[in-house]
PDB file of N, CA and C in Angstrom:
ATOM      1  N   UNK A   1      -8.463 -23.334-140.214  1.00  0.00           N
ATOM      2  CA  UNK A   1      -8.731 -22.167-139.385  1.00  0.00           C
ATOM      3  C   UNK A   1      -7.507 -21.785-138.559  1.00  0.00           C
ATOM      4  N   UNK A   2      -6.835 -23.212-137.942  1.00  0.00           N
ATOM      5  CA  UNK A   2      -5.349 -22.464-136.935  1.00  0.00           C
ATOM      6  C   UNK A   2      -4.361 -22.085-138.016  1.00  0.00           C
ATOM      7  N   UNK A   3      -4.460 -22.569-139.165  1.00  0.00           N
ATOM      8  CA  UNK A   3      -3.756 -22.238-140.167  1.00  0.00           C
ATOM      9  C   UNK A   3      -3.569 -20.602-140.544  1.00  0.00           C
ATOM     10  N   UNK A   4      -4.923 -19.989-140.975  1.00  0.00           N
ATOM     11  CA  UNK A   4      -4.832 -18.507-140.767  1.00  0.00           C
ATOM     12  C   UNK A   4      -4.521 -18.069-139.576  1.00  0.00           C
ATOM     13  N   UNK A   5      -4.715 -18.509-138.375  1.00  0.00           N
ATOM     14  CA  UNK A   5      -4.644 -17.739-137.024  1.00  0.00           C
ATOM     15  C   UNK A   5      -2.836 -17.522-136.779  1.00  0.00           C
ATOM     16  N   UNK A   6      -2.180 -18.614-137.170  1.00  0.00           N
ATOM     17  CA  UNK A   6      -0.733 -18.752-136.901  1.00  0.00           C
ATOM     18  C   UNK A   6      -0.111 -17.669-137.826  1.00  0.00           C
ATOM     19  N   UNK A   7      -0.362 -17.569-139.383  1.00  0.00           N
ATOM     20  CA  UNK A   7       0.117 -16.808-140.140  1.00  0.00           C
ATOM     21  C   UNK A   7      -0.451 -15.098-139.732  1.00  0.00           C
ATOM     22  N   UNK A   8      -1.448 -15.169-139.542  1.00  0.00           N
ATOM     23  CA  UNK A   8      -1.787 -13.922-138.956  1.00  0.00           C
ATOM     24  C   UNK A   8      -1.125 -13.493-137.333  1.00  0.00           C
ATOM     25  N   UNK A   9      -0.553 -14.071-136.635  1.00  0.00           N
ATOM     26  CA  UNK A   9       0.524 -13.651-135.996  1.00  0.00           C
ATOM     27  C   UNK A   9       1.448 -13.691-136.439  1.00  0.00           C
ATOM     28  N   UNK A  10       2.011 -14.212-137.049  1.00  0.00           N
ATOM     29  CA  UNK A  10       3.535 -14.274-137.820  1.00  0.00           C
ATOM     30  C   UNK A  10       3.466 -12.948-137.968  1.00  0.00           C
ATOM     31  N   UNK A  11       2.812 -12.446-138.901  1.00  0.00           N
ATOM     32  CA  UNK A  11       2.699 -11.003-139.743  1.00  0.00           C
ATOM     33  C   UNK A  11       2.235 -10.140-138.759  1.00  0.00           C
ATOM     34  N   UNK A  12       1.815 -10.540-137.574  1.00  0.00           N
ATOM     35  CA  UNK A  12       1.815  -9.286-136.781  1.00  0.00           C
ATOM     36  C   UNK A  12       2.950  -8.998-136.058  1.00  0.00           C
ATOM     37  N   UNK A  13       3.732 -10.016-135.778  1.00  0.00           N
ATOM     38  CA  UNK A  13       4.999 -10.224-135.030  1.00  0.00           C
ATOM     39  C   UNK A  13       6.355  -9.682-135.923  1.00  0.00           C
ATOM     40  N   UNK A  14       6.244 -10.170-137.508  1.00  0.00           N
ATOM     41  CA  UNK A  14       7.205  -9.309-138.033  1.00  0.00           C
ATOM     42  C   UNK A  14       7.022  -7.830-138.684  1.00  0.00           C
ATOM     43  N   UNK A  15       5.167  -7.627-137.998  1.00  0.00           N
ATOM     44  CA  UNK A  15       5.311  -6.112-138.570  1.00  0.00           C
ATOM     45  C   UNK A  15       5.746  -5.538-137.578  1.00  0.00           C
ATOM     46  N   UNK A  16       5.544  -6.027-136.219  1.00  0.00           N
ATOM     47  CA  UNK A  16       5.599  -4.921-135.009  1.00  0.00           C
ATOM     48  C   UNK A  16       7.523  -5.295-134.907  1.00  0.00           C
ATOM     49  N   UNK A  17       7.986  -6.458-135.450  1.00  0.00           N
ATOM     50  CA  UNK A  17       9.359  -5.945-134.730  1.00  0.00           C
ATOM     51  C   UNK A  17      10.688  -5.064-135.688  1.00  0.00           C
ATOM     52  N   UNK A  18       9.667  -4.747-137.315  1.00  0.00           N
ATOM     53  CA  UNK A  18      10.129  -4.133-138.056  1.00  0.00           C
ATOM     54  C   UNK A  18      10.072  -2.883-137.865  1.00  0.00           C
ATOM     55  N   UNK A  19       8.588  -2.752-137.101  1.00  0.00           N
ATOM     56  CA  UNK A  19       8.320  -0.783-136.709  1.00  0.00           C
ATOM     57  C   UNK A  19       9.394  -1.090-135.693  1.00  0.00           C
ATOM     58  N   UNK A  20       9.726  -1.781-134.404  1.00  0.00           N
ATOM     59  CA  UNK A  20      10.288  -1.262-133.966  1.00  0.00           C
ATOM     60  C   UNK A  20      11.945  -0.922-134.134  1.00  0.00           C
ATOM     61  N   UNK A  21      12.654  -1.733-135.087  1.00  0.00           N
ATOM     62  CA  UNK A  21      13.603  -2.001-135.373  1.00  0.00           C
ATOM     63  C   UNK A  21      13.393  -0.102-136.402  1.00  0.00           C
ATOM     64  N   UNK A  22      12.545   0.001-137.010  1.00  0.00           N
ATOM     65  CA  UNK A  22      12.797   1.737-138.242  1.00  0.00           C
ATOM     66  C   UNK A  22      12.775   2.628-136.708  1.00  0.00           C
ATOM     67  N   UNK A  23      12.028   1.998-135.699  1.00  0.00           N
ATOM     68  CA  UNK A  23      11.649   3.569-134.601  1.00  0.00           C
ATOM     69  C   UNK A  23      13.349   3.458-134.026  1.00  0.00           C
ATOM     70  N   UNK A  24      14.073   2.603-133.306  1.00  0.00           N
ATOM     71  CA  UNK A  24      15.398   2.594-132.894  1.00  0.00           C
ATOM     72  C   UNK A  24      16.136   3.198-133.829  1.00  0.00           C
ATOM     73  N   UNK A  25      16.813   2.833-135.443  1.00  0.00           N
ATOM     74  CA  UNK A  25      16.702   3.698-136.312  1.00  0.00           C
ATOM     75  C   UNK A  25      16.656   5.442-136.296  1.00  0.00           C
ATOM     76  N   UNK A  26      15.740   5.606-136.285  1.00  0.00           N
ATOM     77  CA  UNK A  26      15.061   6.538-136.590  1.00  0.00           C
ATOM     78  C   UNK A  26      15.418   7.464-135.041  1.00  0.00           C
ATOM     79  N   UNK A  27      15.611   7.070-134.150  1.00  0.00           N
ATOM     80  CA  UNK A  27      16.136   7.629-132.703  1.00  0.00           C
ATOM     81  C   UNK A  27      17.430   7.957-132.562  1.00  0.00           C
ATOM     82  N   UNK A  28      17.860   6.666-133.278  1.00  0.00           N
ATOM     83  CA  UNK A  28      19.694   7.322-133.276  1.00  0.00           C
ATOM     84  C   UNK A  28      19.759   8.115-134.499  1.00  0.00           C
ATOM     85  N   UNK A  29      19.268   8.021-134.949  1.00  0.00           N
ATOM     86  CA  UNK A  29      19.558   9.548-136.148  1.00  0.00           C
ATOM     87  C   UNK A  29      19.070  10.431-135.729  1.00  0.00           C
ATOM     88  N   UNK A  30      17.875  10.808-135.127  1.00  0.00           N
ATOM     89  CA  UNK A  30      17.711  12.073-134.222  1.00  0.00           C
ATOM     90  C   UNK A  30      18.432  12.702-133.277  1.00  0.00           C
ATOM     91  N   UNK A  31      19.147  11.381-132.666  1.00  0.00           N
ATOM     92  CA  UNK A  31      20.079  11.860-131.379  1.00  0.00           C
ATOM     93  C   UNK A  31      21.101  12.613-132.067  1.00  0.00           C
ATOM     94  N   UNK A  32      21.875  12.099-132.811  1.00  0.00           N
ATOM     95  CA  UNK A  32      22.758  12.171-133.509  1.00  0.00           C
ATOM     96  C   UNK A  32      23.018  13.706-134.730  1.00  0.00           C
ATOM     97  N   UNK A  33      21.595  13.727-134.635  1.00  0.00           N
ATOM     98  CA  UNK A  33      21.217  15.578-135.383  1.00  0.00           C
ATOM     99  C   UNK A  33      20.705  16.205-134.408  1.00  0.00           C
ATOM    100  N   UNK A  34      21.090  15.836-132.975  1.00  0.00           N
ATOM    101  CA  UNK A  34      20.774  17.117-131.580  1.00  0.00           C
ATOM    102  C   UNK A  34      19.059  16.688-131.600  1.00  0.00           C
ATOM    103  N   UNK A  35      18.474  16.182-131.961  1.00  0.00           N
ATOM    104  CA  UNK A  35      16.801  16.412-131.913  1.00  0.00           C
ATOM    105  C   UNK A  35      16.172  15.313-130.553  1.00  0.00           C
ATOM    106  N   UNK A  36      14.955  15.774-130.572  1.00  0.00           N
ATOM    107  CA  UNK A  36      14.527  15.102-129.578  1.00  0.00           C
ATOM    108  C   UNK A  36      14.157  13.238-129.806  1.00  0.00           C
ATOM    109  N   UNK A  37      15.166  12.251-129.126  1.00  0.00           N
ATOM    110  CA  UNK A  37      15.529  11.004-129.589  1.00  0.00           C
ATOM    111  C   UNK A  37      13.774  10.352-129.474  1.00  0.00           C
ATOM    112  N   UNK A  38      13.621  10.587-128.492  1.00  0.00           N
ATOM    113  CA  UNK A  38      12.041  10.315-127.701  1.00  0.00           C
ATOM    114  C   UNK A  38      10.937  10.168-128.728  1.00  0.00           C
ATOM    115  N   UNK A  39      10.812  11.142-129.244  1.00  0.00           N
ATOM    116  CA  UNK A  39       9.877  11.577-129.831  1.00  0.00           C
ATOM    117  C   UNK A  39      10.014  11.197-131.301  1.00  0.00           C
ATOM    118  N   UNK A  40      11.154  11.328-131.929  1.00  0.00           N
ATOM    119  CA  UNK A  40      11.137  10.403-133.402  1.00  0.00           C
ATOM    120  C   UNK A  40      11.117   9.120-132.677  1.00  0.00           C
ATOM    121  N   UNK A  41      11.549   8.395-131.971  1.00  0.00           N
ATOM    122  CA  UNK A  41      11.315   6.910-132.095  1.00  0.00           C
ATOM    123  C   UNK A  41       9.460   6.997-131.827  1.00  0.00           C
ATOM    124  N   UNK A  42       9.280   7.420-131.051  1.00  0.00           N
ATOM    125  CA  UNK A  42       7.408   7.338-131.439  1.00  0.00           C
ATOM    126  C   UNK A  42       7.011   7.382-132.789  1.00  0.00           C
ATOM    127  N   UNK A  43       7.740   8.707-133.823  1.00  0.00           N
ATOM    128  CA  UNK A  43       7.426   9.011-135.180  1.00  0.00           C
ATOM    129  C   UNK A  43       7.550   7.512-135.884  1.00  0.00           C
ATOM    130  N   UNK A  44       8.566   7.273-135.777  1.00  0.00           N
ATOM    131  CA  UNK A  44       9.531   5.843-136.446  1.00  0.00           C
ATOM    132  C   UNK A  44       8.721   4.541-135.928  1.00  0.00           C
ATOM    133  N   UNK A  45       8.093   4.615-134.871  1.00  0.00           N
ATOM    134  CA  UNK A  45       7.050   3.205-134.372  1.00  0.00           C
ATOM    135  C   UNK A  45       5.700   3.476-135.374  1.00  0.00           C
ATOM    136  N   UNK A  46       5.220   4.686-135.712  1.00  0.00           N
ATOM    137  CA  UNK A  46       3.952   4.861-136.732  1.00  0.00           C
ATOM    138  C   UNK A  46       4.542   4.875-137.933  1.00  0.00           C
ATOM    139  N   UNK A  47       5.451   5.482-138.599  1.00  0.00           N
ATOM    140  CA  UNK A  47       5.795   5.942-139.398  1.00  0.00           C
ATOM    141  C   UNK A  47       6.653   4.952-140.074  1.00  0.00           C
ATOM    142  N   UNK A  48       7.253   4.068-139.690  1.00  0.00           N
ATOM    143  CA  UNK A  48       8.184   3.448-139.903  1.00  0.00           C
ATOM    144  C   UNK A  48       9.284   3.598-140.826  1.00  0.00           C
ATOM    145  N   UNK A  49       9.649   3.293-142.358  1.00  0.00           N
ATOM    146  CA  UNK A  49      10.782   4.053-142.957  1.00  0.00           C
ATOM    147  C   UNK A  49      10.864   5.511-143.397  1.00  0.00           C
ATOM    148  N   UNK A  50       9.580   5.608-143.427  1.00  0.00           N
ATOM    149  CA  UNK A  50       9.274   7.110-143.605  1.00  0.00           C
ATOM    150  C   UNK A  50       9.608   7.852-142.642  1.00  0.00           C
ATOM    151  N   UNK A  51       9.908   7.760-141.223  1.00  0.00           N
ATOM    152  CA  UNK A  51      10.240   8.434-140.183  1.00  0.00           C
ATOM    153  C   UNK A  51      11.690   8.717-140.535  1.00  0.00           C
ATOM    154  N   UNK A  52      13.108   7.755-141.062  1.00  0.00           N
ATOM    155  CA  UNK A  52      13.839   7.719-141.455  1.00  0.00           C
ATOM    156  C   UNK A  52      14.083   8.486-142.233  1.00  0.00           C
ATOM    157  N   UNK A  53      13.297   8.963-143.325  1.00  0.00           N
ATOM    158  CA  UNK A  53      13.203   9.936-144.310  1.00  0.00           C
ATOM    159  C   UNK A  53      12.854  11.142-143.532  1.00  0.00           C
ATOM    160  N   UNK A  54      12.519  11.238-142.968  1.00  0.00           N
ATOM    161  CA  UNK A  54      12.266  12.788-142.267  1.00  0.00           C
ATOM    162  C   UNK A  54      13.076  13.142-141.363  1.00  0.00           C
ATOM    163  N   UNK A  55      13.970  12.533-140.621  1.00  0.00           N
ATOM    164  CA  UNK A  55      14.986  12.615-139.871  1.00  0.00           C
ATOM    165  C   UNK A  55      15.547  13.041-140.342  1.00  0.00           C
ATOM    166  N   UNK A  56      16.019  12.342-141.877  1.00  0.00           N
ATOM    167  CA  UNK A  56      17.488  12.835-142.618  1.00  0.00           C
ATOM    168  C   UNK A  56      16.981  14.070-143.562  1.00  0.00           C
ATOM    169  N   UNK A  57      15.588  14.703-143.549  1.00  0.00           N
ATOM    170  CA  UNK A  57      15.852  15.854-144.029  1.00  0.00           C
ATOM    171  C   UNK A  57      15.670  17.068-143.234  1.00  0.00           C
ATOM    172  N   UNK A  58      15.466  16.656-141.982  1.00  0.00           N
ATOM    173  CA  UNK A  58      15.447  17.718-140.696  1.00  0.00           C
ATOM    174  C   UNK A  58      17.132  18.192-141.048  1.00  0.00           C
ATOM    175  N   UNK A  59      17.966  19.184-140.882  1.00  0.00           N
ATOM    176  CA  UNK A  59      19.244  19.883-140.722  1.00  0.00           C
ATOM    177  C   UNK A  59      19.619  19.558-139.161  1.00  0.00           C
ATOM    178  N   UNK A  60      20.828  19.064-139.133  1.00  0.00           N
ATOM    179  CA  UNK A  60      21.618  19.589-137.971  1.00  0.00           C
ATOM    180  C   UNK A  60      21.173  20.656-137.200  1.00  0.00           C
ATOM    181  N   UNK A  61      20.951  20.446-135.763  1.00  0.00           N
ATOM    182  CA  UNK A  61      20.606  21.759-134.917  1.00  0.00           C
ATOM    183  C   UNK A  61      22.494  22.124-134.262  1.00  0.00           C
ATOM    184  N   UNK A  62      22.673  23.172-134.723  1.00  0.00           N
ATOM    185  CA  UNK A  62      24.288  23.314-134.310  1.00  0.00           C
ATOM    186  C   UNK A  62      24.179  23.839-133.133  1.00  0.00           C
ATOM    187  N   UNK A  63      25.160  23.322-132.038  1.00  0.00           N
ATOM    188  CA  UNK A  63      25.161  23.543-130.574  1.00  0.00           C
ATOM    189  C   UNK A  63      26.317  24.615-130.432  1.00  0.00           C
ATOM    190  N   UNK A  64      26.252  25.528-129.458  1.00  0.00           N
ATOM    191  CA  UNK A  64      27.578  26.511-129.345  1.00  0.00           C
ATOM    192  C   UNK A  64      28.312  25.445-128.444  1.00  0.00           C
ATOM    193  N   UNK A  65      29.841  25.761-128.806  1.00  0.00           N
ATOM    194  CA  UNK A  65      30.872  25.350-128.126  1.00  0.00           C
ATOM    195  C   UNK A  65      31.053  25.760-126.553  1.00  0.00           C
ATOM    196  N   UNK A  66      30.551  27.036-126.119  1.00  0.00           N
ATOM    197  CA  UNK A  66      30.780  27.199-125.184  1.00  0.00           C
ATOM    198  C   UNK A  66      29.515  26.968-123.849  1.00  0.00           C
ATOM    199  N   UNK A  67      28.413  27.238-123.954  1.00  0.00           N
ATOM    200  CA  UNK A  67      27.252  26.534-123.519  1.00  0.00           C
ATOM    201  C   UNK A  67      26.089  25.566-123.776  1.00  0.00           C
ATOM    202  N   UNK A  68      26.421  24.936-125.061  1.00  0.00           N
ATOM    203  CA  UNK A  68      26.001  23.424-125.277  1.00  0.00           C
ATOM    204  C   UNK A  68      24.454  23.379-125.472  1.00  0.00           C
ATOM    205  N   UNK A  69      24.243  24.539-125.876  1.00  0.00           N
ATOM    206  CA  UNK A  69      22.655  25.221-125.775  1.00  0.00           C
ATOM    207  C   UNK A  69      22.712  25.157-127.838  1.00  0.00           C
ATOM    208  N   UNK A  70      21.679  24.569-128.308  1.00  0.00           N
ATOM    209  CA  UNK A  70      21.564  24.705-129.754  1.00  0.00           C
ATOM    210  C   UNK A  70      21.151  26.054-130.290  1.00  0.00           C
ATOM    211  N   UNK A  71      21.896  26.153-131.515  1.00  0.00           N
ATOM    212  CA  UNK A  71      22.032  27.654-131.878  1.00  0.00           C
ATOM    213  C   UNK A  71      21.205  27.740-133.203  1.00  0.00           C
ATOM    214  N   UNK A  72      20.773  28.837-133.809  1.00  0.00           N
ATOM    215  CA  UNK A  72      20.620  29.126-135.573  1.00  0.00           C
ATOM    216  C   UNK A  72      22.045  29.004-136.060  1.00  0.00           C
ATOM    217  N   UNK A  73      21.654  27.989-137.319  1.00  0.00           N
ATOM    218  CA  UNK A  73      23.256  28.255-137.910  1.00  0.00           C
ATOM    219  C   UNK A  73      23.753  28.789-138.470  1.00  0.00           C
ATOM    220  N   UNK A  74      23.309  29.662-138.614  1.00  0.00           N
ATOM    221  CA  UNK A  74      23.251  31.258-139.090  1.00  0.00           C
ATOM    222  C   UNK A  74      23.984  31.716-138.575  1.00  0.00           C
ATOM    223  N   UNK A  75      23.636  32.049-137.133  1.00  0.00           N
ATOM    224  CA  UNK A  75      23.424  32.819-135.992  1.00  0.00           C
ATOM    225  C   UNK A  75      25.377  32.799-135.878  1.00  0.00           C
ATOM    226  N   UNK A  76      25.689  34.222-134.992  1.00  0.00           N
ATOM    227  CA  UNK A  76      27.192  34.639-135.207  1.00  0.00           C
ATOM    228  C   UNK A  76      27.451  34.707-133.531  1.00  0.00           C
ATOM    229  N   UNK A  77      26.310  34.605-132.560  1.00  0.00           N
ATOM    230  CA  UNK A  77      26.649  34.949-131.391  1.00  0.00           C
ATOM    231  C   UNK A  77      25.610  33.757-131.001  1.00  0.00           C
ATOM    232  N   UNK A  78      25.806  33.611-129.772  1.00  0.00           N
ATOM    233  CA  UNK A  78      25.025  32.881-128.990  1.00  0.00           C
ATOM    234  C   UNK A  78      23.789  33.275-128.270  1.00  0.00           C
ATOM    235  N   UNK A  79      22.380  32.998-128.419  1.00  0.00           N
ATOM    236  CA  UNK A  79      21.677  33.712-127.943  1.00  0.00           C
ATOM    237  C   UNK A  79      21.820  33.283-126.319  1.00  0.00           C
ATOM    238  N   UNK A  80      21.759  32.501-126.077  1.00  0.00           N
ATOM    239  CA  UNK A  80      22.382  32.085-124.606  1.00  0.00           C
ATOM    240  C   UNK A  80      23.454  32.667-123.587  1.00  0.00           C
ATOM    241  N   UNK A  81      24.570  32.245-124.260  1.00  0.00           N
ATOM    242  CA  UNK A  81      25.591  32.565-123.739  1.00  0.00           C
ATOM    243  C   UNK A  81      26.514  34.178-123.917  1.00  0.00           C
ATOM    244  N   UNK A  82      26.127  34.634-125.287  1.00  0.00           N
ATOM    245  CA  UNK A  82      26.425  36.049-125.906  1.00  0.00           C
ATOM    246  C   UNK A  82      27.895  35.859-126.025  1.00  0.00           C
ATOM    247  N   UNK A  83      28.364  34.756-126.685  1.00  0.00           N
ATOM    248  CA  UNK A  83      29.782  34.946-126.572  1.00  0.00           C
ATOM    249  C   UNK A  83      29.921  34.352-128.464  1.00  0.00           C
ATOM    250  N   UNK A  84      30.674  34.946-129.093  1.00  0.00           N
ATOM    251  CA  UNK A  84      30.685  34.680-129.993  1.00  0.00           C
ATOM    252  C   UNK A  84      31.326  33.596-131.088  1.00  0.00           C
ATOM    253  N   UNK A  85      30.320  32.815-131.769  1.00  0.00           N
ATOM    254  CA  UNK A  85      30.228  31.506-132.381  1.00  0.00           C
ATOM    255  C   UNK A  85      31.486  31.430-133.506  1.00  0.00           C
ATOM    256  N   UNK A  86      32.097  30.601-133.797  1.00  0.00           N
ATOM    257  CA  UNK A  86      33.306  30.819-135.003  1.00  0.00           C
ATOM    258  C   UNK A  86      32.302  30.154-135.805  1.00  0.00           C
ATOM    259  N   UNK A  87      32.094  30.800-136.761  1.00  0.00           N
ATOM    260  CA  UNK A  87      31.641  30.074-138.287  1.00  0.00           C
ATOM    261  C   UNK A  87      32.389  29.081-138.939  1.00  0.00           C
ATOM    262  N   UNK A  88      31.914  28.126-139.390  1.00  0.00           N
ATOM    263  CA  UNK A  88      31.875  27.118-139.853  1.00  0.00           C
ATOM    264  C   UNK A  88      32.704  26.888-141.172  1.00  0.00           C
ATOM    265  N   UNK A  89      33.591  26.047-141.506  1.00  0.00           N
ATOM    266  CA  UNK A  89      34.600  25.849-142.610  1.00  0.00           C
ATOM    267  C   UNK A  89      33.874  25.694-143.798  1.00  0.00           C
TER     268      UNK A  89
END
């Protein structure tokens, strides 16, 4: 009986420090594509590698150079600032 009880923490202990190890993960790649870090590491604590996968197919949110405010990357002017964006190489 302590036999199952021990292994059944084991496996709860290396599931929870694997979610948390994909949610950290999964936060710095959000940070890192402008997104909200917070909130994928929550995604990445349920979600676990799959959160990873959705991070990396979210796009870059491109920030203007001159007010640090995220732009469409499209976009040729700043809706913020109204000063105009140099397009991209």
């Amino acid at each position: 009986m302590e036999g199952i009880a021990v292994g059944t923490l084991i496996l709860i202990l290396l599931w929870g420090s694997a979610s948390l190890v994909f949610a950290i993960i999964t936060a710095m790649l959000a940070s890192i594509r402008h997104r909200f870090a917070f909130g994928w590491f929550i995604v990445g604590l349920i979600l676990g590698p799959l959160a990873i996968i959705f991070v990396l197919m979210c796009g870059h949110k491109y920030i203007c150079p001159y007010c640090r405010q995220p732009v469409d990357p499209i976009a040729r002017i700043c809706p913020s600032c109204q000063k105009e964006l140099i397009p991209a190489k």
